[in-house]
PDB file of N, CA and C in Angstrom:
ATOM      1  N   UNK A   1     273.485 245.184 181.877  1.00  0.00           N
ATOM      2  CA  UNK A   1     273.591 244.694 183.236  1.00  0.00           C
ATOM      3  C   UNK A   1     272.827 243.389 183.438  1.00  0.00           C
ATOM      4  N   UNK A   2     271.808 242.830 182.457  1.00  0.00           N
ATOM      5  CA  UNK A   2     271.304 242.002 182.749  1.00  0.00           C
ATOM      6  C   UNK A   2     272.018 240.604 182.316  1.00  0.00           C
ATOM      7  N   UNK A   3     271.543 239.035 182.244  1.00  0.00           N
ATOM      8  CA  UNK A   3     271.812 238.098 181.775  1.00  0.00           C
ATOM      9  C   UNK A   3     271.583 237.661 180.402  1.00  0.00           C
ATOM     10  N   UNK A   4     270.207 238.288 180.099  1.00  0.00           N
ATOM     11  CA  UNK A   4     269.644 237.764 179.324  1.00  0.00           C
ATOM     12  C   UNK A   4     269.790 238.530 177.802  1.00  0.00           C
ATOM     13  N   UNK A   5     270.433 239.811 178.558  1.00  0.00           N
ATOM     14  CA  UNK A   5     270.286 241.095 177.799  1.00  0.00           C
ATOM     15  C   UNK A   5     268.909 241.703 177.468  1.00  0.00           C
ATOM     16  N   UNK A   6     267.958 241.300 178.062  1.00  0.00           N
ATOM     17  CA  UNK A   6     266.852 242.312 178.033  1.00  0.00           C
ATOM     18  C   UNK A   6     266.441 243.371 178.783  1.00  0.00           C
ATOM     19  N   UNK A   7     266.568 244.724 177.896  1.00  0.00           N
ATOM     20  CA  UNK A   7     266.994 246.110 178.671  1.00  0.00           C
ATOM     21  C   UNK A   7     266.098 246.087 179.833  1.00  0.00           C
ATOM     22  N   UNK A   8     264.771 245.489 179.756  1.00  0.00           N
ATOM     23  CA  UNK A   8     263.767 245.806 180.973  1.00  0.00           C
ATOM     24  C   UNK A   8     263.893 244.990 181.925  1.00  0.00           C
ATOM     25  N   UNK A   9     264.405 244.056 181.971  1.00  0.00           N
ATOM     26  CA  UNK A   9     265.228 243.198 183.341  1.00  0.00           C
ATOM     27  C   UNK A   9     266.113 244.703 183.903  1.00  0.00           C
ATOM     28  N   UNK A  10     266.883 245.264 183.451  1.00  0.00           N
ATOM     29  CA  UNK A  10     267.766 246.461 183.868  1.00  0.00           C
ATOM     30  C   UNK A  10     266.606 247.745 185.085  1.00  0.00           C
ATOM     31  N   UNK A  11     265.023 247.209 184.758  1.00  0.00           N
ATOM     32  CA  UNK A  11     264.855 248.802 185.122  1.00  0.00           C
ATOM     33  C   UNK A  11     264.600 248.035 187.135  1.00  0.00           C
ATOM     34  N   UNK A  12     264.838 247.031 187.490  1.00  0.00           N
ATOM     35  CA  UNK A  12     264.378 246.570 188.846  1.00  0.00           C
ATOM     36  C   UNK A  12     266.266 246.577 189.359  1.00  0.00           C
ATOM     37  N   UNK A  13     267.127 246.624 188.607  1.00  0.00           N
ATOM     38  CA  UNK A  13     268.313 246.958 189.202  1.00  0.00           C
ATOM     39  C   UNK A  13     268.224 248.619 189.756  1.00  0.00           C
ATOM     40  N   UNK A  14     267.912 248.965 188.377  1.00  0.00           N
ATOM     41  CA  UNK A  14     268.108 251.176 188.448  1.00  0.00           C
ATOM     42  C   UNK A  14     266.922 251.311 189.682  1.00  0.00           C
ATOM     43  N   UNK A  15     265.922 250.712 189.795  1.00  0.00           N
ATOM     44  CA  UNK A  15     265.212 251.029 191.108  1.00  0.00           C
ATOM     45  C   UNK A  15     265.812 250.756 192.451  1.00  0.00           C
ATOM     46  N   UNK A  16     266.259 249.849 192.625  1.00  0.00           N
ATOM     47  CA  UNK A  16     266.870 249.660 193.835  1.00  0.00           C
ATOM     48  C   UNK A  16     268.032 250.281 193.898  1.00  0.00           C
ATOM     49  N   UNK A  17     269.298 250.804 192.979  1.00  0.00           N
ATOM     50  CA  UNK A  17     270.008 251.578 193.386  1.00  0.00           C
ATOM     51  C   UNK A  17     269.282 253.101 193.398  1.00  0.00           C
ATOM     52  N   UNK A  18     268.597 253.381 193.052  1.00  0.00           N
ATOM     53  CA  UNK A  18     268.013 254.688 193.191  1.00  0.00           C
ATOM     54  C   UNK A  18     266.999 254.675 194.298  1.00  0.00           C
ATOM     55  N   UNK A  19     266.952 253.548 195.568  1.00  0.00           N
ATOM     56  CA  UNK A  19     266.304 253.837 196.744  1.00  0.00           C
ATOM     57  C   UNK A  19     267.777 254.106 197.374  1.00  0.00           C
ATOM     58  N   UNK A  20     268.902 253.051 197.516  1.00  0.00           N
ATOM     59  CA  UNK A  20     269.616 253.065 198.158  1.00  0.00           C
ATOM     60  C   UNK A  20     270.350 254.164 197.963  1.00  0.00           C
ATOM     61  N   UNK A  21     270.593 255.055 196.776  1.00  0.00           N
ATOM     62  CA  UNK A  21     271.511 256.668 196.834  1.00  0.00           C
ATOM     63  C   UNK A  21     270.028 257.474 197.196  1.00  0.00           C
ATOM     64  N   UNK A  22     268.994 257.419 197.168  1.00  0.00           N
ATOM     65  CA  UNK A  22     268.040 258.840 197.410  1.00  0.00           C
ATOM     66  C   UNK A  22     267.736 258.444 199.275  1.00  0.00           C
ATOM     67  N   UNK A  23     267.404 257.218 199.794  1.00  0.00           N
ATOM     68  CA  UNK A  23     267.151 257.335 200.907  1.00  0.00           C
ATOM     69  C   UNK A  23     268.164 256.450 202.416  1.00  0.00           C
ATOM     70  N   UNK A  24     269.437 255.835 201.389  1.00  0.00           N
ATOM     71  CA  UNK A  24     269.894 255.139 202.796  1.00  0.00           C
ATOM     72  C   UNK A  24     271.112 255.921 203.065  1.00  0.00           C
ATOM     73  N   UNK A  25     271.786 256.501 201.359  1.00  0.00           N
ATOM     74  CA  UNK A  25     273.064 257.016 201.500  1.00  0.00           C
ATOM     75  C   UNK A  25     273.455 258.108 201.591  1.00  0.00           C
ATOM     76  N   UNK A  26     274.890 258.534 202.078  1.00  0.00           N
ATOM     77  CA  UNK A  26     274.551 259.889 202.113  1.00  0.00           C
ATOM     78  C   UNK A  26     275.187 260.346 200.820  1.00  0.00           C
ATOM     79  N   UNK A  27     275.409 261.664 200.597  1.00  0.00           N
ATOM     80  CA  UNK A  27     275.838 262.143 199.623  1.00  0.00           C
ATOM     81  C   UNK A  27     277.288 262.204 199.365  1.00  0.00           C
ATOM     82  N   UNK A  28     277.594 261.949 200.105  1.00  0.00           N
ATOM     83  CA  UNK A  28     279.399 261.962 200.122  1.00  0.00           C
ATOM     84  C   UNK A  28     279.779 261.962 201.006  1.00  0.00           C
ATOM     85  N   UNK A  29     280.948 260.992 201.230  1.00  0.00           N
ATOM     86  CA  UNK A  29     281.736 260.056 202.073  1.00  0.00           C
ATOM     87  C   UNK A  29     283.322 260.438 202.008  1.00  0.00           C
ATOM     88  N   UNK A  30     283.780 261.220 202.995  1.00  0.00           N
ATOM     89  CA  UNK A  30     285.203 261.111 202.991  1.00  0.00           C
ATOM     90  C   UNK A  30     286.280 260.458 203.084  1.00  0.00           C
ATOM     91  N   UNK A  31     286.112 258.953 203.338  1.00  0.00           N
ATOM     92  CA  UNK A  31     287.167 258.196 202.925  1.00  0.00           C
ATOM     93  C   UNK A  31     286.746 256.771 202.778  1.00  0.00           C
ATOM     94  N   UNK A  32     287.310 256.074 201.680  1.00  0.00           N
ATOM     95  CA  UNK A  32     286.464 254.872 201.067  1.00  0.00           C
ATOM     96  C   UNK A  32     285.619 254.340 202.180  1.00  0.00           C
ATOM     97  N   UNK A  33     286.454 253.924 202.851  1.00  0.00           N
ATOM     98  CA  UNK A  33     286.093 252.548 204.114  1.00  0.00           C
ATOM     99  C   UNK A  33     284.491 253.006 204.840  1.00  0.00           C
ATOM    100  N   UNK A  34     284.803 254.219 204.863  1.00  0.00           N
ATOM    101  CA  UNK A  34     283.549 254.802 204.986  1.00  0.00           C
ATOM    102  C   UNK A  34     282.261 254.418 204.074  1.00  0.00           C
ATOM    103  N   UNK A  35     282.562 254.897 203.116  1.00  0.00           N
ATOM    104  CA  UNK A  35     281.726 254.807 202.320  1.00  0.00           C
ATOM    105  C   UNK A  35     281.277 252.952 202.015  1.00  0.00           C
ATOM    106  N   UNK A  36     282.533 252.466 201.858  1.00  0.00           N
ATOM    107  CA  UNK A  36     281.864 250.460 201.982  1.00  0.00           C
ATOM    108  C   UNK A  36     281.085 250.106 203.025  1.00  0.00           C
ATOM    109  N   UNK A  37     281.612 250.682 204.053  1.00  0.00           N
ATOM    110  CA  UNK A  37     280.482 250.458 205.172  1.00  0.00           C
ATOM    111  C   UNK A  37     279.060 250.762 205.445  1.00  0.00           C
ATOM    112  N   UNK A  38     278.882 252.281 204.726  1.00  0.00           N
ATOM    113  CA  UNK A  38     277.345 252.872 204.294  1.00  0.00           C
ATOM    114  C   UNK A  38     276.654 252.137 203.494  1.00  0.00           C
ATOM    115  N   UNK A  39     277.510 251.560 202.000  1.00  0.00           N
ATOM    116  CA  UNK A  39     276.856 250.501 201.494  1.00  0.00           C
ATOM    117  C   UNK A  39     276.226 249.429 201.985  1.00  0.00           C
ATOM    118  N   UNK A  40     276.957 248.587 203.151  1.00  0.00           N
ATOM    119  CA  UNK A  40     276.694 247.602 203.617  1.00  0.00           C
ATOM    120  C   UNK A  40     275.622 247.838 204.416  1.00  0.00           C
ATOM    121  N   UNK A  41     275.780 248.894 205.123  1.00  0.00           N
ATOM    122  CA  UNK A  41     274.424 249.571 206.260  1.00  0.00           C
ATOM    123  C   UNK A  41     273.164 249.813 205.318  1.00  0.00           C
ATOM    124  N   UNK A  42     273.139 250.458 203.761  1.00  0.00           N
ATOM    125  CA  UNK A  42     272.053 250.124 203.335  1.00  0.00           C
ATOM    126  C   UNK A  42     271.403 249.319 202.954  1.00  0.00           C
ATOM    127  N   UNK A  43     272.637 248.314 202.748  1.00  0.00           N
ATOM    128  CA  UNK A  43     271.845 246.955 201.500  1.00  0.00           C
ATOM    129  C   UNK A  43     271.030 246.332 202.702  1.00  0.00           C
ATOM    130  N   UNK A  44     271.808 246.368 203.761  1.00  0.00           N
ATOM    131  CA  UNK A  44     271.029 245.386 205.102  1.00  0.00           C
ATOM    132  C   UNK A  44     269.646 246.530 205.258  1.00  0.00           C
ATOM    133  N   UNK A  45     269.343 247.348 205.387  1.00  0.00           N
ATOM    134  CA  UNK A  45     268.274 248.366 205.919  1.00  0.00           C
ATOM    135  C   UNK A  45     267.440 248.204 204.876  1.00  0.00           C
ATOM    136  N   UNK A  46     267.888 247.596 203.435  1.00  0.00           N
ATOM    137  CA  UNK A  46     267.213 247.390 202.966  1.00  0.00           C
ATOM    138  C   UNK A  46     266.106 246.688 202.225  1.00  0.00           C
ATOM    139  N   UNK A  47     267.148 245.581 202.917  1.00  0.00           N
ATOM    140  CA  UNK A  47     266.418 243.868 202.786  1.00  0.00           C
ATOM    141  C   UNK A  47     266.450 243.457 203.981  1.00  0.00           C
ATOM    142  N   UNK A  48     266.146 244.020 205.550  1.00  0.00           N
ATOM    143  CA  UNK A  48     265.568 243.857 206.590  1.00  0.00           C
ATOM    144  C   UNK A  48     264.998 244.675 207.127  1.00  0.00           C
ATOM    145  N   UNK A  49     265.093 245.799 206.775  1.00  0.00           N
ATOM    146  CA  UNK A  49     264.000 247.058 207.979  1.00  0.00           C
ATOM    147  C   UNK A  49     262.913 247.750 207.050  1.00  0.00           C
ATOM    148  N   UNK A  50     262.915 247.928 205.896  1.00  0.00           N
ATOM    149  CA  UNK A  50     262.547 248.494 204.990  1.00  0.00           C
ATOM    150  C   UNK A  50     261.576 247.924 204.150  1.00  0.00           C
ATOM    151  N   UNK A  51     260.289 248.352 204.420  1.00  0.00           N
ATOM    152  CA  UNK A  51     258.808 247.227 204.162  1.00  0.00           C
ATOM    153  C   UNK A  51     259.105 248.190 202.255  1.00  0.00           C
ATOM    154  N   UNK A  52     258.640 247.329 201.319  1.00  0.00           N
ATOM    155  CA  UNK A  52     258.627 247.850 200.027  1.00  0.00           C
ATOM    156  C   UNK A  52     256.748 247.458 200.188  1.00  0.00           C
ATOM    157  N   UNK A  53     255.753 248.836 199.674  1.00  0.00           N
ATOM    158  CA  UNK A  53     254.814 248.525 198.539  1.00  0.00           C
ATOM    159  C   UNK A  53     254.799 247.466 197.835  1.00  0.00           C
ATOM    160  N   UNK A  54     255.303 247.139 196.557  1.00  0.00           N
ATOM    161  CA  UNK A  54     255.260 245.918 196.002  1.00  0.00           C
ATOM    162  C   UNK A  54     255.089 244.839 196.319  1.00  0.00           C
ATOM    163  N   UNK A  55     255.760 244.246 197.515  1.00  0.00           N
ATOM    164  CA  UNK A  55     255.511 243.156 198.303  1.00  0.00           C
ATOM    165  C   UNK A  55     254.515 243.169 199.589  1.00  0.00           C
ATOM    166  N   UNK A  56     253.420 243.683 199.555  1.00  0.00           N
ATOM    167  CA  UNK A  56     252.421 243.738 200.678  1.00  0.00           C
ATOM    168  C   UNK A  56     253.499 244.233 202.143  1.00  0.00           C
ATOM    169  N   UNK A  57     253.752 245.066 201.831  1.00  0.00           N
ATOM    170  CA  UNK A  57     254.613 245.892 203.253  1.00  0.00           C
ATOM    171  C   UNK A  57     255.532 245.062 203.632  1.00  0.00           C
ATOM    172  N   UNK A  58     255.871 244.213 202.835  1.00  0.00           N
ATOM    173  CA  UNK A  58     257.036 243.079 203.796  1.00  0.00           C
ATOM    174  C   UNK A  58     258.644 243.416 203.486  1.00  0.00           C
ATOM    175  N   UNK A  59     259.288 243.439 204.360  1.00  0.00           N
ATOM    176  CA  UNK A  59     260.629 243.485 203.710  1.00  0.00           C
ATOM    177  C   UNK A  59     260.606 242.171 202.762  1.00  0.00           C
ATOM    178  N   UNK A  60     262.251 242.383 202.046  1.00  0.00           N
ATOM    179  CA  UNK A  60     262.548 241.678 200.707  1.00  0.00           C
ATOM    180  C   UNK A  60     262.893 240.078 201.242  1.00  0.00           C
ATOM    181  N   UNK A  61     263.454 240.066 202.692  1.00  0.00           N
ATOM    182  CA  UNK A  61     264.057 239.062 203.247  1.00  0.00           C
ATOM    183  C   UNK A  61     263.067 238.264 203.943  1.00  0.00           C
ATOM    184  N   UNK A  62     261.423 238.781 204.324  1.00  0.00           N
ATOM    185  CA  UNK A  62     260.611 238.135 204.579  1.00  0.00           C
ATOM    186  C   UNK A  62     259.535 237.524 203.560  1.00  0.00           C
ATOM    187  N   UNK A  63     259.250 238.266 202.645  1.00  0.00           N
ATOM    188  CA  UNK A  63     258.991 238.239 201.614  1.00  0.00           C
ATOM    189  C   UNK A  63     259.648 236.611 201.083  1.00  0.00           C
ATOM    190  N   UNK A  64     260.655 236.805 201.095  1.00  0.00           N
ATOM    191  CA  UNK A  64     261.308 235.249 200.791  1.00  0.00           C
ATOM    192  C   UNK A  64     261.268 233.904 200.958  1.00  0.00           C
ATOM    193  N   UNK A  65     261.061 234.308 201.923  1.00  0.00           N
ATOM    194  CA  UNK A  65     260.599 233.256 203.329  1.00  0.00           C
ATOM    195  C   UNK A  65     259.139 232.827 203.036  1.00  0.00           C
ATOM    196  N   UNK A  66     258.678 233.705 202.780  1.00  0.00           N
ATOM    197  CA  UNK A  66     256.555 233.958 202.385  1.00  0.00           C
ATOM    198  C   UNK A  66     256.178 232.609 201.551  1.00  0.00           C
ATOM    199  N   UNK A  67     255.680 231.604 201.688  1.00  0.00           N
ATOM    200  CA  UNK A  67     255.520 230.810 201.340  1.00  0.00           C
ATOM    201  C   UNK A  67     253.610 231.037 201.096  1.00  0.00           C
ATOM    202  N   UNK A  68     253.571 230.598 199.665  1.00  0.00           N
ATOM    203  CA  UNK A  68     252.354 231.071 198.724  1.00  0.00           C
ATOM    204  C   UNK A  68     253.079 232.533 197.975  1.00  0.00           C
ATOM    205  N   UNK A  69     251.881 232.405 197.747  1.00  0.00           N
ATOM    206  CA  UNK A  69     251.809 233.918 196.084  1.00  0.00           C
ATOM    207  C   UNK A  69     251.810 235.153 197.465  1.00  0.00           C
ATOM    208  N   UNK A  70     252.379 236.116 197.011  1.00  0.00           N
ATOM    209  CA  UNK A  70     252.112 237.459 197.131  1.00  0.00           C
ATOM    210  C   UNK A  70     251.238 238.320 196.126  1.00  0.00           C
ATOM    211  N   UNK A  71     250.401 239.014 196.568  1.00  0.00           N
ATOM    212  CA  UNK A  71     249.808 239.679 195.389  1.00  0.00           C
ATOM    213  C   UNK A  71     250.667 240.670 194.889  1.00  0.00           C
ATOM    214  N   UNK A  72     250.451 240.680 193.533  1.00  0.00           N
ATOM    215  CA  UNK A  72     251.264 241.362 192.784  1.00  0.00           C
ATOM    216  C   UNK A  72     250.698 243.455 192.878  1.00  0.00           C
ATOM    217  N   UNK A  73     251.417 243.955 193.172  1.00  0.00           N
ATOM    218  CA  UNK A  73     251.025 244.983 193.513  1.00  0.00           C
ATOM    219  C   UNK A  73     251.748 246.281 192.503  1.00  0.00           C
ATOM    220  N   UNK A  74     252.517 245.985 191.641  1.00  0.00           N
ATOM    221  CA  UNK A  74     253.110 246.761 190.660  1.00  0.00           C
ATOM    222  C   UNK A  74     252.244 246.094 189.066  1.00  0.00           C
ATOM    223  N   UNK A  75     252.505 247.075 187.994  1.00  0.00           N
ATOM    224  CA  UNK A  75     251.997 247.050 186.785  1.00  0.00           C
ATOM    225  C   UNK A  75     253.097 246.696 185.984  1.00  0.00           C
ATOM    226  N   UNK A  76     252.666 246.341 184.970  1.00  0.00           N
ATOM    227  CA  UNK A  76     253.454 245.711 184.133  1.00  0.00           C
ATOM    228  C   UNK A  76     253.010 246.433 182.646  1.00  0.00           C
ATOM    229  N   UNK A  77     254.094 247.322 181.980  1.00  0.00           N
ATOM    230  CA  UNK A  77     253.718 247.589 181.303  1.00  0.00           C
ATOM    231  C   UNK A  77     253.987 247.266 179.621  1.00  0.00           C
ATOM    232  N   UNK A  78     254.171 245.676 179.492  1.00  0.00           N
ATOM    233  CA  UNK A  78     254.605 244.965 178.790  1.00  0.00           C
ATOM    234  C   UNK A  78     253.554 243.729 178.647  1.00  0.00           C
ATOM    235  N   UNK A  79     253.803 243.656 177.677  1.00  0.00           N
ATOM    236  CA  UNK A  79     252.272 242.455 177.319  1.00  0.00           C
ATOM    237  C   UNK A  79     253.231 240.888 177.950  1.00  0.00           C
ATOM    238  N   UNK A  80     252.786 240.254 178.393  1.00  0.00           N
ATOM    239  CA  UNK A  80     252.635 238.863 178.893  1.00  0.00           C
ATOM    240  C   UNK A  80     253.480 237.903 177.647  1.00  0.00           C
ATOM    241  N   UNK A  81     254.059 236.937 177.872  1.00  0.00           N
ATOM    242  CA  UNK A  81     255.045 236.754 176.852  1.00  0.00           C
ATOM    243  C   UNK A  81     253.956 235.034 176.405  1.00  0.00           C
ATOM    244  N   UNK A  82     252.354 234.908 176.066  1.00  0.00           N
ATOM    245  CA  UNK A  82     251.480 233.368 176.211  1.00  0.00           C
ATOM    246  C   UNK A  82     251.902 233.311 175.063  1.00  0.00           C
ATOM    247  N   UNK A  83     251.807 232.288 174.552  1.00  0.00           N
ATOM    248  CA  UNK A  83     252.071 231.836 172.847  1.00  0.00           C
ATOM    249  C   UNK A  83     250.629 231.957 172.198  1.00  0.00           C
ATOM    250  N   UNK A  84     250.353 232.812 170.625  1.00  0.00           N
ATOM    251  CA  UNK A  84     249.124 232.835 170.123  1.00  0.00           C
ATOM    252  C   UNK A  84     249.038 232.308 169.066  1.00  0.00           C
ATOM    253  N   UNK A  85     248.094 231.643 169.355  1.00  0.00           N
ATOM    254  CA  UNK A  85     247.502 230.691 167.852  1.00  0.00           C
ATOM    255  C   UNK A  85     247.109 231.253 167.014  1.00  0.00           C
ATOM    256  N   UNK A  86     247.848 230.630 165.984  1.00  0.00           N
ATOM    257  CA  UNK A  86     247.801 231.462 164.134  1.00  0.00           C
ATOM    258  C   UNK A  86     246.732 230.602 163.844  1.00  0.00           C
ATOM    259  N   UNK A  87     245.888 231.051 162.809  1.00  0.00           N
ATOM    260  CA  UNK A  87     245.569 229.894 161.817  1.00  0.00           C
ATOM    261  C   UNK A  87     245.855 230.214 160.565  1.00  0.00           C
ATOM    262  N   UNK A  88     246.195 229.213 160.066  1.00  0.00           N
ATOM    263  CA  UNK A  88     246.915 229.485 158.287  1.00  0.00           C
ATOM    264  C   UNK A  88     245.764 228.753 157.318  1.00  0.00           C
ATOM    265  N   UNK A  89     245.159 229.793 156.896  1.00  0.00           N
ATOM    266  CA  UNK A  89     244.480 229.194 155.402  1.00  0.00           C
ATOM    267  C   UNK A  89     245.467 228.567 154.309  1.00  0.00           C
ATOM    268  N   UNK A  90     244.747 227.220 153.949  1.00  0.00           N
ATOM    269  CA  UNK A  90     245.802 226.296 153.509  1.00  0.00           C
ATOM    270  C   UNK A  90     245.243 225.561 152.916  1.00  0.00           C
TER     271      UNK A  90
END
């Protein structure tokens, strides 16, 4: 699912669809149109009403707007990608 193909770019997609089926949607929808429309009602609830942790309580759409750093409030459980200096006996 990603661009780059790196599987852990994939796990900030599987989070956000797994807010939007555990808390915006319902479980089943009897006829499509229905159901496109629930989508649309969550994605908006969810990048305007819906403060995330990660971003200091802000929704995603203010957050955007946020001009400066946000503190980073999630872990990373992947080492930092700095370049390290070898030295080669030579």
């Amino acid at each position: 699912m990603t661009q780059s193909g790196d599987p852990r770019d994939n796990a900030l997609a599987e989070r956000v669809n797994g807010i939007l089926k555990d808390e915006l949607l319902e479980q089943r929808y009897e006829h499509y149109r229905r159901a496109r429309l629930g989508v649309v009602d969550a994605i908006c609830i969810y990048n305007n009403h819906r403060p995330h942790s990660s971003i200091d309580m802000l929704t995603p759409n203010i957050a955007h707007q946020h001009s400066g750093e946000l503190k980073r409030r999630w872990k990373s459980y992947y080492p930092t990608s700095k370049a390290k200096e070898v030295i080669m006996d030579g």
